[in-house]
PDB file of N, CA and C in Angstrom:
ATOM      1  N   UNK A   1       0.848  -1.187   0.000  1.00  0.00           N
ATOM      2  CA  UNK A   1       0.000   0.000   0.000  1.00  0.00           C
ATOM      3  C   UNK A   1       0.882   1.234   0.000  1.00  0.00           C
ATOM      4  N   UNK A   2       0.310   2.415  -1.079  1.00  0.00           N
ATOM      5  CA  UNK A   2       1.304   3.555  -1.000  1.00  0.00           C
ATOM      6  C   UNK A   2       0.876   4.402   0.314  1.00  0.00           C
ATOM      7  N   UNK A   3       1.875   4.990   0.891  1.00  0.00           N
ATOM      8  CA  UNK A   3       1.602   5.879   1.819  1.00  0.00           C
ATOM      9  C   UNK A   3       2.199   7.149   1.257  1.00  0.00           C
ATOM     10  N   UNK A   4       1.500   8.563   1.746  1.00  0.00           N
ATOM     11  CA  UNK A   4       1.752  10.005   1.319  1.00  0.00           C
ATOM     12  C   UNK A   4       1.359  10.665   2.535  1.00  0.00           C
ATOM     13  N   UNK A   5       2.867  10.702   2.722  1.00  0.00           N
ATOM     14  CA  UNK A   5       2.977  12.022   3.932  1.00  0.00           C
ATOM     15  C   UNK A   5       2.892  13.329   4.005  1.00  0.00           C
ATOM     16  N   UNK A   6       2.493  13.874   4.715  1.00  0.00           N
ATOM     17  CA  UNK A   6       2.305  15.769   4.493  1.00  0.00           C
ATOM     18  C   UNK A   6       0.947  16.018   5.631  1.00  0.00           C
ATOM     19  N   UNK A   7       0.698  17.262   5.133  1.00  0.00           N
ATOM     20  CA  UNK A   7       0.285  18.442   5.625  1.00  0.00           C
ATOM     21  C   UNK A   7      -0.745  18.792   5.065  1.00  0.00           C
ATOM     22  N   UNK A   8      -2.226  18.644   5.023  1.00  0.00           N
ATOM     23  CA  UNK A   8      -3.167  18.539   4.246  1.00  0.00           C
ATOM     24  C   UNK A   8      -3.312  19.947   3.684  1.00  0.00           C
ATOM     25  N   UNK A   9      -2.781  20.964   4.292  1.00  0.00           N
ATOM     26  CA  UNK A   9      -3.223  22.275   3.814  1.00  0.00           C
ATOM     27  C   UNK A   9      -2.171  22.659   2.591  1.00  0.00           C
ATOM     28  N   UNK A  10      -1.016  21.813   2.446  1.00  0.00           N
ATOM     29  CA  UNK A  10       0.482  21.958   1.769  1.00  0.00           C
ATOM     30  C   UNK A  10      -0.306  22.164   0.240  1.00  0.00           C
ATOM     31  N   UNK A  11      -0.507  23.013  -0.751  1.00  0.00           N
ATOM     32  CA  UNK A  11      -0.575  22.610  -2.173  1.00  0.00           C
ATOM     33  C   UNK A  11       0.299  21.709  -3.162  1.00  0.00           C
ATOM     34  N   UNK A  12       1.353  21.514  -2.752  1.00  0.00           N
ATOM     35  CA  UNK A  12       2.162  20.996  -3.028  1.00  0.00           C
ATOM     36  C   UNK A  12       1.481  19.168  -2.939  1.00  0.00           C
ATOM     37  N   UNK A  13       1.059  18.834  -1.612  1.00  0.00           N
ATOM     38  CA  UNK A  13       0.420  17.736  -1.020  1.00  0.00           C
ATOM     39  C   UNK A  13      -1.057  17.631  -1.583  1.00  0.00           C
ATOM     40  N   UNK A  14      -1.791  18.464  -1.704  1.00  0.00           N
ATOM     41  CA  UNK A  14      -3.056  18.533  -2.553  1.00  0.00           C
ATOM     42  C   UNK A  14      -2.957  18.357  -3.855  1.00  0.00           C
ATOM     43  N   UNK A  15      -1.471  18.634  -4.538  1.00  0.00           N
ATOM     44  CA  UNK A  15      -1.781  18.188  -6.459  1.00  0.00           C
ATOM     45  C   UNK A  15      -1.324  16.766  -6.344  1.00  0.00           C
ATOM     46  N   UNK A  16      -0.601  16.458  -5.047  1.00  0.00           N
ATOM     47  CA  UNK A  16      -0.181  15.284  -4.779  1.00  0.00           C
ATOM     48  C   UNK A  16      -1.573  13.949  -4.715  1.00  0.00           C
ATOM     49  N   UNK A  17      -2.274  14.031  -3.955  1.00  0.00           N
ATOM     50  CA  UNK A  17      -3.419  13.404  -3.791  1.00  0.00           C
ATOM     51  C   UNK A  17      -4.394  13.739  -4.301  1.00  0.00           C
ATOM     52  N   UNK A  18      -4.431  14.705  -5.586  1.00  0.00           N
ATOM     53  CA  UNK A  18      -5.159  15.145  -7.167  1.00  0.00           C
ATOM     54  C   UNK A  18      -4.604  13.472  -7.729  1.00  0.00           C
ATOM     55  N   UNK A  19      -3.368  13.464  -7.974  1.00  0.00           N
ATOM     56  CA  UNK A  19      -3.027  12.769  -8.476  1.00  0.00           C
ATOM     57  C   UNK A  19      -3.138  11.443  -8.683  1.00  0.00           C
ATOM     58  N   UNK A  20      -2.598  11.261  -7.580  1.00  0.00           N
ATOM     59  CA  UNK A  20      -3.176   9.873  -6.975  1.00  0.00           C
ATOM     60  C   UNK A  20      -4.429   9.417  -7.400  1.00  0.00           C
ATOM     61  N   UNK A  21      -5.184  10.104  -6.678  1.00  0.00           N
ATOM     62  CA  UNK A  21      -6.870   9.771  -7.143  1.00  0.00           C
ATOM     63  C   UNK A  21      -7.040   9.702  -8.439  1.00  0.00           C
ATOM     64  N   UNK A  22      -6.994  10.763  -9.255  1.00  0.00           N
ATOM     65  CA  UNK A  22      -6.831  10.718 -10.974  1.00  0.00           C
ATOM     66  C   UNK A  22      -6.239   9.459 -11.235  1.00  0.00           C
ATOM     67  N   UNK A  23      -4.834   8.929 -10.940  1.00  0.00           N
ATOM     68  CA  UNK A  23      -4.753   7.497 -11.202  1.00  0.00           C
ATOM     69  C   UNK A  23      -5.139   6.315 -10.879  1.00  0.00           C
ATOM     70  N   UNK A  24      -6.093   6.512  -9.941  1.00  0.00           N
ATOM     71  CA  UNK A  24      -6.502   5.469  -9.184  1.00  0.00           C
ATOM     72  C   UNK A  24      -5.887   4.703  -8.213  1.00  0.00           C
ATOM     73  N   UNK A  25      -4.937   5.375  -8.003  1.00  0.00           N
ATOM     74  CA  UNK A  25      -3.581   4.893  -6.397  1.00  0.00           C
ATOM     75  C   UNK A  25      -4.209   4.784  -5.179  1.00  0.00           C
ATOM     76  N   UNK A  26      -4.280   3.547  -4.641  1.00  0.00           N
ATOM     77  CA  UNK A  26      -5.171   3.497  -2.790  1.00  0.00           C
ATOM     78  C   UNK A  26      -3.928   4.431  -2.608  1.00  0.00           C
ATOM     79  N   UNK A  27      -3.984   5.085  -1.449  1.00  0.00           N
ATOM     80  CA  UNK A  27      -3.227   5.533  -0.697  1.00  0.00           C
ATOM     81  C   UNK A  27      -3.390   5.465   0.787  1.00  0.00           C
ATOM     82  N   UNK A  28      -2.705   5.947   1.829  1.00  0.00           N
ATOM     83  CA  UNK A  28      -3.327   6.014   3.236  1.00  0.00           C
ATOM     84  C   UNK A  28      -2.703   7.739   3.218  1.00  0.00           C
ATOM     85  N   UNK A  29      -2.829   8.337   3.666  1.00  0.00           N
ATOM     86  CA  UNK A  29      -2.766   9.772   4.145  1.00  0.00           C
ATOM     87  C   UNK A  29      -1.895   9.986   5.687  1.00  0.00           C
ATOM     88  N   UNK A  30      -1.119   9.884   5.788  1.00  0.00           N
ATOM     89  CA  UNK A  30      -0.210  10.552   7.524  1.00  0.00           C
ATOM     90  C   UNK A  30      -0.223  12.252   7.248  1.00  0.00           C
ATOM     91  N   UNK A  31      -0.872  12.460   7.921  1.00  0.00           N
ATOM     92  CA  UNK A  31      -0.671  13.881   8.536  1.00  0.00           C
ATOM     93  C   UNK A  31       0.636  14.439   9.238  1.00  0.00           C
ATOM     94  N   UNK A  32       1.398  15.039   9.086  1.00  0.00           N
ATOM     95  CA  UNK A  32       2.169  15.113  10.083  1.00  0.00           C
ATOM     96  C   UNK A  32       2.202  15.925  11.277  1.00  0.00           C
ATOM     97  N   UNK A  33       1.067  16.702  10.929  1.00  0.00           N
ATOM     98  CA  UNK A  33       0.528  17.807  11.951  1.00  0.00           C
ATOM     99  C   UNK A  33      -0.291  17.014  13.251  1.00  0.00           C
ATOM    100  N   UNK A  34      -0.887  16.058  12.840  1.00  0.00           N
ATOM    101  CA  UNK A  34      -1.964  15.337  13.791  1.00  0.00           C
ATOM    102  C   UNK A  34      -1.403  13.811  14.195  1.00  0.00           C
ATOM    103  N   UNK A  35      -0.577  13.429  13.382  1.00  0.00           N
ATOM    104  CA  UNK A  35       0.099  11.804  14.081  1.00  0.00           C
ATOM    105  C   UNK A  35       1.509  12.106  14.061  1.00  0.00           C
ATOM    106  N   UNK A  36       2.230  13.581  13.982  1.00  0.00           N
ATOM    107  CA  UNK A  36       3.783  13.820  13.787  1.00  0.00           C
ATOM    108  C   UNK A  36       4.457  13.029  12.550  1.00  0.00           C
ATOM    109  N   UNK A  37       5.750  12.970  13.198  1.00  0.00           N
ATOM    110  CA  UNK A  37       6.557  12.546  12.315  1.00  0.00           C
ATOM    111  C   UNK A  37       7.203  11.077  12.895  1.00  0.00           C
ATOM    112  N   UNK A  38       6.746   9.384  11.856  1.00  0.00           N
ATOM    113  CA  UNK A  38       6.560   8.724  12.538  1.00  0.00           C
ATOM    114  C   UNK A  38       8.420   8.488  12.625  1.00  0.00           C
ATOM    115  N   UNK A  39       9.402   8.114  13.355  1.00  0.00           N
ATOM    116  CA  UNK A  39      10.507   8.055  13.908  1.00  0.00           C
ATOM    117  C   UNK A  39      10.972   6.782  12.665  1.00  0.00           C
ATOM    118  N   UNK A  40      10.659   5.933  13.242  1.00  0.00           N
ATOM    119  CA  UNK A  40      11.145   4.592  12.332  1.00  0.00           C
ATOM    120  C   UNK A  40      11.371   5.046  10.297  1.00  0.00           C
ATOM    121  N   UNK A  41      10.178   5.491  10.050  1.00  0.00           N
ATOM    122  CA  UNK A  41      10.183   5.830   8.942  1.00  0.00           C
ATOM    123  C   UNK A  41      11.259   7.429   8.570  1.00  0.00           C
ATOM    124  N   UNK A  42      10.854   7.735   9.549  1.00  0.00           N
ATOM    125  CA  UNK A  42      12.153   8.899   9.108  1.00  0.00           C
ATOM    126  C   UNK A  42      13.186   8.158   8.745  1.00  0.00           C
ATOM    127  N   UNK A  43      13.618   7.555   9.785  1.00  0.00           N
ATOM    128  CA  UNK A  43      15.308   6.915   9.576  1.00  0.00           C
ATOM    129  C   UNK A  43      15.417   6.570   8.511  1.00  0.00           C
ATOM    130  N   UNK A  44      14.519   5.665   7.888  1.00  0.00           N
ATOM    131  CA  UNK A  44      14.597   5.048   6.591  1.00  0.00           C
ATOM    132  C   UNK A  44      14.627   6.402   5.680  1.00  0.00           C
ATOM    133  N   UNK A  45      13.673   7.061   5.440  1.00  0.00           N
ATOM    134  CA  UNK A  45      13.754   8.305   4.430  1.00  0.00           C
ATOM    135  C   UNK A  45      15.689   8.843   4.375  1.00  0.00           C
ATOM    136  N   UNK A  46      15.801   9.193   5.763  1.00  0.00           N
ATOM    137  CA  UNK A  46      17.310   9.843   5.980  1.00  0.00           C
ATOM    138  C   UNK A  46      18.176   8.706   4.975  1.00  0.00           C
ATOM    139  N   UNK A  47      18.527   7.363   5.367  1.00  0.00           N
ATOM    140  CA  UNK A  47      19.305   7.054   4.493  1.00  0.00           C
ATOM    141  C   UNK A  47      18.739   6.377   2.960  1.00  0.00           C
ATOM    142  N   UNK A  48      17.385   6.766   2.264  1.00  0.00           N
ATOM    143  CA  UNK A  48      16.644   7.135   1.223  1.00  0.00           C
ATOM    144  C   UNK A  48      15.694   7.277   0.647  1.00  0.00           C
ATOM    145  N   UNK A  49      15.623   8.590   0.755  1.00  0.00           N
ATOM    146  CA  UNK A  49      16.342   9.146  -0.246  1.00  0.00           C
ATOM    147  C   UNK A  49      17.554  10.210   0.111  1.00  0.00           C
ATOM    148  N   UNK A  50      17.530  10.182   1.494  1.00  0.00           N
ATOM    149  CA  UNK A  50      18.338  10.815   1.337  1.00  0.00           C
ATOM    150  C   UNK A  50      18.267  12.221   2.722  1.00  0.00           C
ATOM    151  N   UNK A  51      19.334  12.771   3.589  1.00  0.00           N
ATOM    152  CA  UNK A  51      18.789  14.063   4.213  1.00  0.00           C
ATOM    153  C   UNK A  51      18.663  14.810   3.121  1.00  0.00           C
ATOM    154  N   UNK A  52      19.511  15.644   2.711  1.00  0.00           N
ATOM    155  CA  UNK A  52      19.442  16.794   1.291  1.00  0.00           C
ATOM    156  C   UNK A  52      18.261  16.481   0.725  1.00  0.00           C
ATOM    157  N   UNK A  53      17.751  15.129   0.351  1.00  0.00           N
ATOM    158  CA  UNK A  53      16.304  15.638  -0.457  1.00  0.00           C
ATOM    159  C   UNK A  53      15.181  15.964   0.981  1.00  0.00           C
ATOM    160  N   UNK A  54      15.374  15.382   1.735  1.00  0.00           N
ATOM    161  CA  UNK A  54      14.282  15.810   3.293  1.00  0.00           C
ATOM    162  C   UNK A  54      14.263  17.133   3.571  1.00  0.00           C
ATOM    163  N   UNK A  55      15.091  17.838   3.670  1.00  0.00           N
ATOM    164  CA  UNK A  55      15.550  19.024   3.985  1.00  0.00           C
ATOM    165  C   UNK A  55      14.620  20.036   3.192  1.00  0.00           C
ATOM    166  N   UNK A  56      13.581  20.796   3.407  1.00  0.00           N
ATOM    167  CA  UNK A  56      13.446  21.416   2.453  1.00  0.00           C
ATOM    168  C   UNK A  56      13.798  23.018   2.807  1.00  0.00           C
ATOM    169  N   UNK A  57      15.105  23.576   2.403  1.00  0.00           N
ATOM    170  CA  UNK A  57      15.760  24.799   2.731  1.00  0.00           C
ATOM    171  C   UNK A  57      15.003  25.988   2.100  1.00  0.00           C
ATOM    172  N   UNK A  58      14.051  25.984   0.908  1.00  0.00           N
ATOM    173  CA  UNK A  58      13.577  26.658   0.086  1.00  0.00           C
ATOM    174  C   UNK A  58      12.117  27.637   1.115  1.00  0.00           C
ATOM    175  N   UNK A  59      12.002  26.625   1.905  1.00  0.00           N
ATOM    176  CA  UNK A  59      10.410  27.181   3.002  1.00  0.00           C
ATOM    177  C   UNK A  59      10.564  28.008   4.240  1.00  0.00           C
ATOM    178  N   UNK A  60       9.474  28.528   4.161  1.00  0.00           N
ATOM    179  CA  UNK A  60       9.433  29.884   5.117  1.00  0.00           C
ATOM    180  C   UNK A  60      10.091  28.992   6.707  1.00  0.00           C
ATOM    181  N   UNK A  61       9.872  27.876   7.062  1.00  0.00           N
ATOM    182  CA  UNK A  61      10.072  27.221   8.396  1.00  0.00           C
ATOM    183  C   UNK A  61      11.438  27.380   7.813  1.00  0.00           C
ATOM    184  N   UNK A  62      12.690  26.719   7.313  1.00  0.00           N
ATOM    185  CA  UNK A  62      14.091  26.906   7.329  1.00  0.00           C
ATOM    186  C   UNK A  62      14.616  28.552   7.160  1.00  0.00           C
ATOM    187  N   UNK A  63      14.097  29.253   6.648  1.00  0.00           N
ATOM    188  CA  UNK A  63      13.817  30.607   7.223  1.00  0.00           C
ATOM    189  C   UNK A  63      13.897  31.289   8.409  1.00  0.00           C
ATOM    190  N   UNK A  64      12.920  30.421   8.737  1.00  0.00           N
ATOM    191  CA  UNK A  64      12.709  30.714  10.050  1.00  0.00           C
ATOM    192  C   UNK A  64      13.687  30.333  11.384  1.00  0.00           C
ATOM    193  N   UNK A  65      14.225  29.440  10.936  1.00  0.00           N
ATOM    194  CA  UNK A  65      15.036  28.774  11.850  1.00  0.00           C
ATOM    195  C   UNK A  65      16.488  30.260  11.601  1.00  0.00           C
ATOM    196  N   UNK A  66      16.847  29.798  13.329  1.00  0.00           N
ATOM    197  CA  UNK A  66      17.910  30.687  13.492  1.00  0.00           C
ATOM    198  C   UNK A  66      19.644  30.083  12.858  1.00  0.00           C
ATOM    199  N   UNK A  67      20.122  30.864  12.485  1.00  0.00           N
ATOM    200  CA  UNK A  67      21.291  30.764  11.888  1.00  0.00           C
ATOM    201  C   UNK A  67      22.221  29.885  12.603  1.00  0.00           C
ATOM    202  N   UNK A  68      22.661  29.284  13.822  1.00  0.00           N
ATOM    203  CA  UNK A  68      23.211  28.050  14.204  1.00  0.00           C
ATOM    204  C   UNK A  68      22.188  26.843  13.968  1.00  0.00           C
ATOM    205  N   UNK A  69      21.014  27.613  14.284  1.00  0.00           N
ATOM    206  CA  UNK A  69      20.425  25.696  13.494  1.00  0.00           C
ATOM    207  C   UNK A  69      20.535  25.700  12.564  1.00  0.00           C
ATOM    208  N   UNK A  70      20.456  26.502  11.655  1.00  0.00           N
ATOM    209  CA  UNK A  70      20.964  25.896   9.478  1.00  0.00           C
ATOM    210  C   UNK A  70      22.215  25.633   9.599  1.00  0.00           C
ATOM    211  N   UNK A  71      23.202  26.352  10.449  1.00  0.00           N
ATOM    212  CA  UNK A  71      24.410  25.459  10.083  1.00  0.00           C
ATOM    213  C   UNK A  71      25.014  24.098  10.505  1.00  0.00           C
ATOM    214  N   UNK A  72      23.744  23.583  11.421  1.00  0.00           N
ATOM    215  CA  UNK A  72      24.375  22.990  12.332  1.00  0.00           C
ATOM    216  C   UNK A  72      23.955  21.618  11.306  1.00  0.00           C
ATOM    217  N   UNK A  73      23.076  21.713  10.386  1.00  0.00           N
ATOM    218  CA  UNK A  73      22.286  20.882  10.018  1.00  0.00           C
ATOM    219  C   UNK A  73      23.500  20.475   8.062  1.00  0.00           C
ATOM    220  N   UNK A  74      24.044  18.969   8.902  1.00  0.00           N
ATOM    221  CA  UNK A  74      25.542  18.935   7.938  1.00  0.00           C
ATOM    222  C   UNK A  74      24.933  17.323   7.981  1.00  0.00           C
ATOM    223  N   UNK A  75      24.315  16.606   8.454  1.00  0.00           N
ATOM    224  CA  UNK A  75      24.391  15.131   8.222  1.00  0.00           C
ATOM    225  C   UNK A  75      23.068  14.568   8.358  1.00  0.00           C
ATOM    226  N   UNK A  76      22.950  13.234   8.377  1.00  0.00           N
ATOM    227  CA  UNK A  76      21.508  12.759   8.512  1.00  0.00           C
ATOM    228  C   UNK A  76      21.371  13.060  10.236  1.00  0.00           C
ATOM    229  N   UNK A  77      22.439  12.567  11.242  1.00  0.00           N
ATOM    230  CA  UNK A  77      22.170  12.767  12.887  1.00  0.00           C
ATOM    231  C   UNK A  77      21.770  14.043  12.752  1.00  0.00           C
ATOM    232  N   UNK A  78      22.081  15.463  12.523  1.00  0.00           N
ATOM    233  CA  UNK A  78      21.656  16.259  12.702  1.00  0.00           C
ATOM    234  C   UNK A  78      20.534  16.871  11.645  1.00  0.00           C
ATOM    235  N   UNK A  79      20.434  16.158  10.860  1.00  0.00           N
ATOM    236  CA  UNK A  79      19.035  16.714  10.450  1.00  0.00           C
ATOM    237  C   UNK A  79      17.603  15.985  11.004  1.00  0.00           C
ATOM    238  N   UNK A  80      18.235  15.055  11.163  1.00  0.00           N
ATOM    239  CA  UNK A  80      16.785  14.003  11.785  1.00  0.00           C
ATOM    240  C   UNK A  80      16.377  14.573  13.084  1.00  0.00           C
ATOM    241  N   UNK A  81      17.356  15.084  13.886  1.00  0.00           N
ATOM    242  CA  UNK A  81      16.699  15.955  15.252  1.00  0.00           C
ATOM    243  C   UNK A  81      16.151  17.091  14.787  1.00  0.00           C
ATOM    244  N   UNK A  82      16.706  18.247  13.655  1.00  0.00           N
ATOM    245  CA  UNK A  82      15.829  19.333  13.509  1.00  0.00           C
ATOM    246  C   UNK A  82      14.182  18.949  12.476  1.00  0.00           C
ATOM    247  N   UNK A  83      14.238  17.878  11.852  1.00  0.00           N
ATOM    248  CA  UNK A  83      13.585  17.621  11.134  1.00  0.00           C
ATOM    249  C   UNK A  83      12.029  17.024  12.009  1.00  0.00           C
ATOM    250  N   UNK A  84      12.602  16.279  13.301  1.00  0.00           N
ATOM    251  CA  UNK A  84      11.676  15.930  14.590  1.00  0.00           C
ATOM    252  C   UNK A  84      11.122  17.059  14.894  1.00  0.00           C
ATOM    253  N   UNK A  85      11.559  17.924  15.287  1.00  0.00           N
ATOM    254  CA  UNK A  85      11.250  18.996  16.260  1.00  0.00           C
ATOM    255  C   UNK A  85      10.627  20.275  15.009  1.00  0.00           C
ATOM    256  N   UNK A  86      10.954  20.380  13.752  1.00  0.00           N
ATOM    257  CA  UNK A  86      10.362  20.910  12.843  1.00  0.00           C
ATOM    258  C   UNK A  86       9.333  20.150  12.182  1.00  0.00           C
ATOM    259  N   UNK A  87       8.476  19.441  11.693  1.00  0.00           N
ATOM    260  CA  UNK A  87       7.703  18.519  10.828  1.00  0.00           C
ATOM    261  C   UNK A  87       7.701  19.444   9.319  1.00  0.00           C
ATOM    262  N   UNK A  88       7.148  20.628   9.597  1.00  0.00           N
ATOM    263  CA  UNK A  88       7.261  21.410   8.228  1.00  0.00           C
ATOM    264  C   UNK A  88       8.205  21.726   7.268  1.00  0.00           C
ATOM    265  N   UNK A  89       9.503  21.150   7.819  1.00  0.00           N
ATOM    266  CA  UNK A  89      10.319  21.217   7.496  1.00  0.00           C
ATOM    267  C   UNK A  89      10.822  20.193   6.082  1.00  0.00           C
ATOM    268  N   UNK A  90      10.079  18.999   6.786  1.00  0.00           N
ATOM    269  CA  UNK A  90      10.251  18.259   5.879  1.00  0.00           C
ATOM    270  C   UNK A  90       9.795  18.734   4.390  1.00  0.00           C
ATOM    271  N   UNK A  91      10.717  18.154   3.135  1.00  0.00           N
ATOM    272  CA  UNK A  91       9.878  18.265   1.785  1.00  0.00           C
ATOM    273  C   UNK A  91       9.090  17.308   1.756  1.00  0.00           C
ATOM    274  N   UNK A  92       7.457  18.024   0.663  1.00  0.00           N
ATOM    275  CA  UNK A  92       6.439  17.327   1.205  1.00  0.00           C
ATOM    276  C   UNK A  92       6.073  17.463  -0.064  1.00  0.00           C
ATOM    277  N   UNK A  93       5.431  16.403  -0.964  1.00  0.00           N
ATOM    278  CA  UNK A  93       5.095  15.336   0.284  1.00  0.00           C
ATOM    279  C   UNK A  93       6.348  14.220   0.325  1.00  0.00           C
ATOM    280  N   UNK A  94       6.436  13.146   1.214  1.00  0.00           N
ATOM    281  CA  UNK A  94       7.336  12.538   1.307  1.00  0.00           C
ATOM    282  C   UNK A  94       5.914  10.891   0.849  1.00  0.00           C
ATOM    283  N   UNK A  95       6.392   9.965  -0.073  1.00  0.00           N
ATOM    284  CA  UNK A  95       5.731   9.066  -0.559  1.00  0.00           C
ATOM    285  C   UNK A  95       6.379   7.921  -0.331  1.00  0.00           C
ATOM    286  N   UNK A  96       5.944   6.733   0.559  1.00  0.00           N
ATOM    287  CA  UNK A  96       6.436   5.416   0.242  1.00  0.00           C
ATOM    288  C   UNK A  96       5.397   4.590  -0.418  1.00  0.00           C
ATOM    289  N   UNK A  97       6.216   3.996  -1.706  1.00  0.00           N
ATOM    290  CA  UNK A  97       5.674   3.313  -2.783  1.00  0.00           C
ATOM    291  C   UNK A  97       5.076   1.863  -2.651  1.00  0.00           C
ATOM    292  N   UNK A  98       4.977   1.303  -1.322  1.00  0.00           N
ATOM    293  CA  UNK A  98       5.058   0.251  -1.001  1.00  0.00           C
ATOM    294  C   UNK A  98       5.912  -0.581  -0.580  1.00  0.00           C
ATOM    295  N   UNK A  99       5.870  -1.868  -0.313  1.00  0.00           N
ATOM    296  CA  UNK A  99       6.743  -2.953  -0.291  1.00  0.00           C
ATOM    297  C   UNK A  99       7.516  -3.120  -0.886  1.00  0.00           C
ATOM    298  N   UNK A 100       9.196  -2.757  -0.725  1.00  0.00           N
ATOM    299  CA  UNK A 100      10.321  -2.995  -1.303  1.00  0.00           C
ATOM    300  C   UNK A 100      10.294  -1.997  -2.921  1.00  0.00           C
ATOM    301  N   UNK A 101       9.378  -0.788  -2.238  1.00  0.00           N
ATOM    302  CA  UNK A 101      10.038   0.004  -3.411  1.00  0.00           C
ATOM    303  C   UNK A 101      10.703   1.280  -3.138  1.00  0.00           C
ATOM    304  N   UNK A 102      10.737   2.331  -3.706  1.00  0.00           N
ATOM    305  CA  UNK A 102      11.077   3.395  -3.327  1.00  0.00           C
ATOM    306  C   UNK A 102      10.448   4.460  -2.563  1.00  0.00           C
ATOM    307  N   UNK A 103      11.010   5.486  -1.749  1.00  0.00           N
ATOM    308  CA  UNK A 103      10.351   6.263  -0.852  1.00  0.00           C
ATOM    309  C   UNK A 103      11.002   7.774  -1.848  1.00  0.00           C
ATOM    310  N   UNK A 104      10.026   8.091  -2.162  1.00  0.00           N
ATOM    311  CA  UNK A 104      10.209   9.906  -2.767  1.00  0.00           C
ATOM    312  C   UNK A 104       9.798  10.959  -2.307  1.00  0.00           C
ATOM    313  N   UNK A 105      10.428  12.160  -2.384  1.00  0.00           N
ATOM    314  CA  UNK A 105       9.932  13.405  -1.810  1.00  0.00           C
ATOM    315  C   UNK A 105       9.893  14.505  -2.961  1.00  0.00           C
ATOM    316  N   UNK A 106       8.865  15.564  -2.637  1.00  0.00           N
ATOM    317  CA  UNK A 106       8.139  16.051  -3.738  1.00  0.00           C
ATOM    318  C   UNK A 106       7.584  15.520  -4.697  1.00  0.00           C
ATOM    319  N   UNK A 107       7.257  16.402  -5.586  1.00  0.00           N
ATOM    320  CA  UNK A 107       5.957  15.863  -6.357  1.00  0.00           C
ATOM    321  C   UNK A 107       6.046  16.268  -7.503  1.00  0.00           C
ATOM    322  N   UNK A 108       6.444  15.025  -8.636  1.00  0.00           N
ATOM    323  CA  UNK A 108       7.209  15.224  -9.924  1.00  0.00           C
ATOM    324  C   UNK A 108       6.408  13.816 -10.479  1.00  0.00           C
ATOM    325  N   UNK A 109       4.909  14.600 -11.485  1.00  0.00           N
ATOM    326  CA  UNK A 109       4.401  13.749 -11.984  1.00  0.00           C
ATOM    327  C   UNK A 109       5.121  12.780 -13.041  1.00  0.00           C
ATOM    328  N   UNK A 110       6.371  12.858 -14.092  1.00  0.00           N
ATOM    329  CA  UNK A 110       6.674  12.375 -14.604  1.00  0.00           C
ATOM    330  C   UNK A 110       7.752  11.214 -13.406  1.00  0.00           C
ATOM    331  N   UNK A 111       7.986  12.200 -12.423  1.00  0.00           N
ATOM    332  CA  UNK A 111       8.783  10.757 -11.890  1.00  0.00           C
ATOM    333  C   UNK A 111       7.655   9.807 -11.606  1.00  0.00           C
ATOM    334  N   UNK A 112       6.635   9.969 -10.913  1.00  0.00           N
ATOM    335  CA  UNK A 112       5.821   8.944 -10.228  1.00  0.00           C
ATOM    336  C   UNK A 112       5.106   8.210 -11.086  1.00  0.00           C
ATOM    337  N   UNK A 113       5.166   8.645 -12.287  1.00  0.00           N
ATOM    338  CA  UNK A 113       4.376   7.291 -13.205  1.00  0.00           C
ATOM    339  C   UNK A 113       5.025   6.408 -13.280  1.00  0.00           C
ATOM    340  N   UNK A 114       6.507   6.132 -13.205  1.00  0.00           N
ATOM    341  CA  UNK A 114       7.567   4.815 -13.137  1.00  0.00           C
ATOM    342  C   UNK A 114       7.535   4.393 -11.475  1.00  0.00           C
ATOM    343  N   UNK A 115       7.482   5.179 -10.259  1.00  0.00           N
ATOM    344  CA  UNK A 115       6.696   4.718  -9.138  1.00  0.00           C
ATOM    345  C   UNK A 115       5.285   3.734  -9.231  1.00  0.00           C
ATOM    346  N   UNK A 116       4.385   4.471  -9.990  1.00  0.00           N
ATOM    347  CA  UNK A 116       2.993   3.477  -9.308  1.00  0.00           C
ATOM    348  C   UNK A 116       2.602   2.548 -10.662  1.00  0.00           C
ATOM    349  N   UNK A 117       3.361   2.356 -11.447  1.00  0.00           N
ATOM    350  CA  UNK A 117       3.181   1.396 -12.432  1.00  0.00           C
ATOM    351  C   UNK A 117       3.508   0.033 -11.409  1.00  0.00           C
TER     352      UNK A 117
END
């Protein structure tokens, strides 16, 4: 079963689950606002796809963050603690494809048609 993580209010997460539906993808929905950010699955995201793709530096929350926390944030250990304690932080949506496939972040319709085939 695919799972799609995010932030229901995210647009980014709404063309996301446009999508889905348009293709006919079950999905399950994690909120990260209302069930957080589940721990186990982070870890996995951190080593893939990756911290740098988790990270999303481009949003008003990394912005927001004060200038020793962006620098401090150099590896997966230290991004996985600001990434806990931030949820919005994360790039969203973050998608696992199922059983023994890939886990992606953002939302790049030409990538995900080689995902949910």
């Amino acid at each position: 079963m695919t799972t799609l993580y995010g932030i229901p209010n995210c647009d980014t997460v709404k063309r996301a689950r446009a999508w889905l539906d348009d293709h006919g993808i079950a999905y399950d929905f994690h909120d990260f606002k209302k069930a957080g950010v589940p721990e186990a699955e982070l870890d996995r995201w951190l080593a893939a796809p990756g911290w740098e793709a988790l990270v999303n530096r481009r949003g008003t929350t990394w912005r927001r963050l004060d200038d020793a926390t962006r620098a401090a944030v150099v590896d997966a250990a230290s991004a996985r603690a600001v990434l806990l304690a931030n949820p919005s932080l994360i790039k969203r949506p973050v998608v696992n494809w199922g059983s023994g496939r890939d886990v992606t972040t953002g939302f790049d319709a030409t990538q995900w048609k080689s995902h949910a085939l």
